[in-house]
C-alpha atoms as a PDB file:
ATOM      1  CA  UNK A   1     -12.431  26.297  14.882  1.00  0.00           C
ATOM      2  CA  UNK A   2     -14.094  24.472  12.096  1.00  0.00           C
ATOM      3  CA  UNK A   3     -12.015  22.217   9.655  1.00  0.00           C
ATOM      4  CA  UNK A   4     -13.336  23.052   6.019  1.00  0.00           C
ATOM      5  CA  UNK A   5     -11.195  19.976   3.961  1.00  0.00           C
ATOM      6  CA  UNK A   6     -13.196  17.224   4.490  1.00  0.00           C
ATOM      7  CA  UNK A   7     -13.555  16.200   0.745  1.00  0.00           C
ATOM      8  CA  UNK A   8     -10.263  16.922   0.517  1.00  0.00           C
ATOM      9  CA  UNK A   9      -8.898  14.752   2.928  1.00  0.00           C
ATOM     10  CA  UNK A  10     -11.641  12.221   2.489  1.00  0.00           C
ATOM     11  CA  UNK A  11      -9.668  11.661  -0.939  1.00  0.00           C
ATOM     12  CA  UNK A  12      -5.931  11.857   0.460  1.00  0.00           C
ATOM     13  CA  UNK A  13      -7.140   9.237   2.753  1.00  0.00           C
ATOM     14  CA  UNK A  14      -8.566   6.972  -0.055  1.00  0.00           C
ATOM     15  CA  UNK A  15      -5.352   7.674  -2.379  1.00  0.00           C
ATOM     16  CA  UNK A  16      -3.179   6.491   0.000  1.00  0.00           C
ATOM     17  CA  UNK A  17      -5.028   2.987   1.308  1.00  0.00           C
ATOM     18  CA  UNK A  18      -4.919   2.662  -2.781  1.00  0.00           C
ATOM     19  CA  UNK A  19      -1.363   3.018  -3.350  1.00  0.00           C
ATOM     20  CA  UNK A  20      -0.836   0.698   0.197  1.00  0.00           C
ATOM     21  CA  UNK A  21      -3.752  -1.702  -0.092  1.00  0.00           C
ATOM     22  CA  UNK A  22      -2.809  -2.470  -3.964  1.00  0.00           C
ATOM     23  CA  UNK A  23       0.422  -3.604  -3.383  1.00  0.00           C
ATOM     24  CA  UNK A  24      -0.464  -5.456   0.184  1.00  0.00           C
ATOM     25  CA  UNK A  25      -3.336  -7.649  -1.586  1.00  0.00           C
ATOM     26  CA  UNK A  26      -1.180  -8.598  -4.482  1.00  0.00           C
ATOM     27  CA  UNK A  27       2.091  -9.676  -1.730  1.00  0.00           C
ATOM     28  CA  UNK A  28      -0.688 -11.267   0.085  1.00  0.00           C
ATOM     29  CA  UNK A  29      -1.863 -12.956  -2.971  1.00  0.00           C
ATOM     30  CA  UNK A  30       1.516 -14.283  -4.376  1.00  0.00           C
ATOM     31  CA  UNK A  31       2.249 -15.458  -0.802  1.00  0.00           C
ATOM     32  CA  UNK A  32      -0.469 -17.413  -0.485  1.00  0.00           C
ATOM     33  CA  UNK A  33      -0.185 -19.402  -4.157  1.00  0.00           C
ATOM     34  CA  UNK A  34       3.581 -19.775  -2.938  1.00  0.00           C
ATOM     35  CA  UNK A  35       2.484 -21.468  -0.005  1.00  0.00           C
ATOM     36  CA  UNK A  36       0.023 -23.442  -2.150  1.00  0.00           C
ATOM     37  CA  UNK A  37       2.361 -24.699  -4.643  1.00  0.00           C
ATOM     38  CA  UNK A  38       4.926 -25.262  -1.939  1.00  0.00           C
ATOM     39  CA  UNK A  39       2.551 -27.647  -0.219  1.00  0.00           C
ATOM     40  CA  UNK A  40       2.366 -29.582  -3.736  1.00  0.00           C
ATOM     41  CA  UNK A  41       5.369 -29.401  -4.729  1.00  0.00           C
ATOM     42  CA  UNK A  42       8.303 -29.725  -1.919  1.00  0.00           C
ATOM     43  CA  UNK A  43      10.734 -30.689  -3.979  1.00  0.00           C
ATOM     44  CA  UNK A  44      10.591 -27.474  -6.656  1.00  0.00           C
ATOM     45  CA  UNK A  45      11.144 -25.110  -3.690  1.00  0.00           C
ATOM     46  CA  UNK A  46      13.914 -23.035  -5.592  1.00  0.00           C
ATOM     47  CA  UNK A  47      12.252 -22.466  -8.523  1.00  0.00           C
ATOM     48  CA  UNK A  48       9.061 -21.336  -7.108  1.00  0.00           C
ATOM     49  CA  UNK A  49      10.119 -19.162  -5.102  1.00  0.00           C
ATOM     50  CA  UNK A  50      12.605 -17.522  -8.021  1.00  0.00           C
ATOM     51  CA  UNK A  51       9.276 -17.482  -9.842  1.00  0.00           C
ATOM     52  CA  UNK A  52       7.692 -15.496  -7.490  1.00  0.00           C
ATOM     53  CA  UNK A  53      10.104 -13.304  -6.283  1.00  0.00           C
ATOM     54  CA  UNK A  54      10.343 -11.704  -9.761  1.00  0.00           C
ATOM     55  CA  UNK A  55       6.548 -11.445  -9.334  1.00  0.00           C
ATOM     56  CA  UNK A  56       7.104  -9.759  -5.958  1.00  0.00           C
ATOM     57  CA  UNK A  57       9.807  -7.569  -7.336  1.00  0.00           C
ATOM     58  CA  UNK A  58       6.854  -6.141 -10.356  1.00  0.00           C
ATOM     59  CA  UNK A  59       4.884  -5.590  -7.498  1.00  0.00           C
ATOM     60  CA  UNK A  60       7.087  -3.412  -5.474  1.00  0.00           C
ATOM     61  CA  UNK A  61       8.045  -1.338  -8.103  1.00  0.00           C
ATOM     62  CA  UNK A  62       4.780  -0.634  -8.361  1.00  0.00           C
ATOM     63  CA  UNK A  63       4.100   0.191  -5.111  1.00  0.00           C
ATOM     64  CA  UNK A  64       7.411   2.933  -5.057  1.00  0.00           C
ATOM     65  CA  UNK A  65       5.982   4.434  -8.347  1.00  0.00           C
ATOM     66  CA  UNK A  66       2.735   4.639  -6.965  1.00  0.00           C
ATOM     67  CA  UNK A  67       4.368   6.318  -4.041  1.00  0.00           C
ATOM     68  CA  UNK A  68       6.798   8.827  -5.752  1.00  0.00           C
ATOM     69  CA  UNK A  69       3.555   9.723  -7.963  1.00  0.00           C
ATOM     70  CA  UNK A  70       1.977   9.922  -5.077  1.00  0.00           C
ATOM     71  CA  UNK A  71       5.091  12.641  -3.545  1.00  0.00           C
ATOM     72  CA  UNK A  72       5.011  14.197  -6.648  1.00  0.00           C
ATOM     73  CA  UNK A  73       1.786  15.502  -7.675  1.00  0.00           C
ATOM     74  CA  UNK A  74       1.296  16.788  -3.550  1.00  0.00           C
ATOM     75  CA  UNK A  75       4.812  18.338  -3.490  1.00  0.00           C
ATOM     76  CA  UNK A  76       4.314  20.954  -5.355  1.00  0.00           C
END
C-alpha cells in the first residue's frame, strides 16, 4: 500500500504549526516583556499586566479565527 498525499499533507502539517506556532511565539513574546517590565517596575504590577492581558486577549482571538478558518475551508 503506497500513500500518494504527501504534498498534501506536507502542507496540512505546515498550516497547522502556522496557526499554533503564531499564536505560541507571540504569548511567549508578551510573557517575556511582562516579566521584563515586572522586574523594573514592581510596583506597576496591575497595570502591566491589564496592559498585556488585552494584548493576550488580540492574540487569542487570533489564534480561534485562525482555527475556525482553519475548520472551515477543510470541512467541506
Amino acid at each position: 500500500m503506497k500513500f500518494q498525499f504527501w504534498h498534501e499533507g506536507f502542507i496540512f502539517i505546515g498550516m497547522f504549526i502556522i496557526m499554533v506556532g503564531v499564536p505560541c511565539f507571540f504569548t511567549a513574546l508578551l510573557g517575556t516583556r511582562l516579566i521584563e517590565r515586572l522586574g523594573n517596575y514592581p510596583s506597576k504590577s496591575a497595570v502591566l499586566q491589564m496592559g498585556i492581558c488585552v494584548q493576550l486577549l488580540l492574540v487569542e482571538i487570533f489564534g480561534f479565527m485562525m482555527l475556525a478558518l482553519f475548520f472551515h475551508v477543510f470541512a467541506d
